[in-house]
C-alpha atoms as a PDB file:
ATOM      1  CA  UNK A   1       0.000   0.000   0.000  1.00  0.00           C
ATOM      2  CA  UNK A   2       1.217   3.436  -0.836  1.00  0.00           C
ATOM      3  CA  UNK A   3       2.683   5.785   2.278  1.00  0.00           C
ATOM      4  CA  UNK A   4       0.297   8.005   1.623  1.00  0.00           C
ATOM      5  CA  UNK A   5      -2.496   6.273   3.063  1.00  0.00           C
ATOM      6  CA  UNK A   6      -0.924   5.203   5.943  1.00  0.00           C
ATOM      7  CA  UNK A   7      -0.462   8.592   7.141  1.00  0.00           C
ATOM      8  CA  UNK A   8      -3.795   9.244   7.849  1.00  0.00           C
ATOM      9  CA  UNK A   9      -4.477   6.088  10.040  1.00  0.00           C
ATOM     10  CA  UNK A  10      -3.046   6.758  13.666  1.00  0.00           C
ATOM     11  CA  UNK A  11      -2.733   3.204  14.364  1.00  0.00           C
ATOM     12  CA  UNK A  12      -0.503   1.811  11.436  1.00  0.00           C
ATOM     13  CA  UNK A  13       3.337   2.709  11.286  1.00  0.00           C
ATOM     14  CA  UNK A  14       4.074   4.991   8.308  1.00  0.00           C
ATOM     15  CA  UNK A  15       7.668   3.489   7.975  1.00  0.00           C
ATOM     16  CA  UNK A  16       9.901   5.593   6.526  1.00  0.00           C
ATOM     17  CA  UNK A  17       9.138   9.243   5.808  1.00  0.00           C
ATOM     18  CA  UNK A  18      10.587  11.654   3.563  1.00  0.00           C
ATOM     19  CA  UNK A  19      10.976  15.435   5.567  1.00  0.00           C
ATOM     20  CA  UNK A  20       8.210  16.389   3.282  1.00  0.00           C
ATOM     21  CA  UNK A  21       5.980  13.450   4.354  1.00  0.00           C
ATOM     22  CA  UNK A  22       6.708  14.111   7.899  1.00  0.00           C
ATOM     23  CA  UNK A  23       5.619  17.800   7.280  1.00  0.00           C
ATOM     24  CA  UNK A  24       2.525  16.694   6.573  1.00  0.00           C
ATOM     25  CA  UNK A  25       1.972  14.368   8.482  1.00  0.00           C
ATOM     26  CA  UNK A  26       2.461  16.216  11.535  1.00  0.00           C
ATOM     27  CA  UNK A  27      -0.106  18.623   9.605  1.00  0.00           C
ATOM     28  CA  UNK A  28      -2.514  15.979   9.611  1.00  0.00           C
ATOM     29  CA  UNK A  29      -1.960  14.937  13.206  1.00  0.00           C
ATOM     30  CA  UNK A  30      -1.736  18.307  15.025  1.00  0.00           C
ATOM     31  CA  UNK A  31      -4.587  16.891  16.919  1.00  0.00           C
ATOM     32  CA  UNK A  32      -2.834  13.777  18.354  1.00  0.00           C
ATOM     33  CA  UNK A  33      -0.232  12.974  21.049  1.00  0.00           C
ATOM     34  CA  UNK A  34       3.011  10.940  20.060  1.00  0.00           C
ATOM     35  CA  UNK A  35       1.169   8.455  22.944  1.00  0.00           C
ATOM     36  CA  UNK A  36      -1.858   7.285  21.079  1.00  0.00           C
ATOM     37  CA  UNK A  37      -0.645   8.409  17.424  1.00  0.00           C
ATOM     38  CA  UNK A  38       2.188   5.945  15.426  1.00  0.00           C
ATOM     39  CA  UNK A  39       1.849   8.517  12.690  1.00  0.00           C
ATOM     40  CA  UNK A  40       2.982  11.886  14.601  1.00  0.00           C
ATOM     41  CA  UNK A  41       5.430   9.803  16.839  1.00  0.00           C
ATOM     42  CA  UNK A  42       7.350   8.067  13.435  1.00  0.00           C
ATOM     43  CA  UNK A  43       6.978  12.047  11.629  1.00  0.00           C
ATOM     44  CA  UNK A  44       8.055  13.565  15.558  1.00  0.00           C
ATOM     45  CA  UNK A  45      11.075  11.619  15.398  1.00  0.00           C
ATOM     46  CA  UNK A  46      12.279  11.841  12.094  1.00  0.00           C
ATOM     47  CA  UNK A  47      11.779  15.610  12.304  1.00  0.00           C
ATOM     48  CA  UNK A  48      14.339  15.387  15.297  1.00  0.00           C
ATOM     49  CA  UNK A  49      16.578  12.976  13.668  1.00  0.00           C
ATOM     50  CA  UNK A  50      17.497  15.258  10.643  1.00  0.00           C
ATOM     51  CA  UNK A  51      17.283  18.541  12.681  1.00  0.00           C
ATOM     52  CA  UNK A  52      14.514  20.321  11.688  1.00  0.00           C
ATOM     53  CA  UNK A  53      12.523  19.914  14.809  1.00  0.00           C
ATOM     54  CA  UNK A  54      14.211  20.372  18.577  1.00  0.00           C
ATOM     55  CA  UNK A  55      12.105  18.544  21.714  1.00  0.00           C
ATOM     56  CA  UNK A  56      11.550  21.251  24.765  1.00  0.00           C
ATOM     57  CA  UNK A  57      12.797  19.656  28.276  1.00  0.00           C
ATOM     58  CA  UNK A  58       9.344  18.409  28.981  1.00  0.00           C
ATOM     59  CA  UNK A  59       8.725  16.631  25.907  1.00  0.00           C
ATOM     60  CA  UNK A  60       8.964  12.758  26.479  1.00  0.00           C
ATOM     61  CA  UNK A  61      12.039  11.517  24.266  1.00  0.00           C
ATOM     62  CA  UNK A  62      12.819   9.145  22.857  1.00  0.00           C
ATOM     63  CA  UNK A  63       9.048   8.131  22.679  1.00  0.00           C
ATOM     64  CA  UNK A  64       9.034   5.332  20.176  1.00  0.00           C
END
């Protein structure tokens, strides 16, 4: 099945994301925790891993 739809189901792994994919997909996800979301946690922590994103002290890392 293509990425694509897996990003809008919170409770299937996206895999691997491009940054662009994990853009969006935190777009899509703004709603949901990295606790009860594998979409926003997988897009969360490729965001971190390639820099573009930088966890506050009280965010729970690594969450996976």
């Amino acid at each position: 099945m293509d990425t694509m739809m897996y990003l809008f189901d919170c409770t299937m792994d996206p895999g691997d994301l491009g940054l662009p994919q994990a853009h969006q997909a935190m777009q899509i996800h703004k709603f949901c925790t990295v606790d009860n979301c594998l979409v926003r946690r997988r897009a969360r922590q490729i965001l971190v891993d390639k820099g573009q994103m930088v966890l506050g002290t009280r965010a729970p890392y690594p969450r996976t």
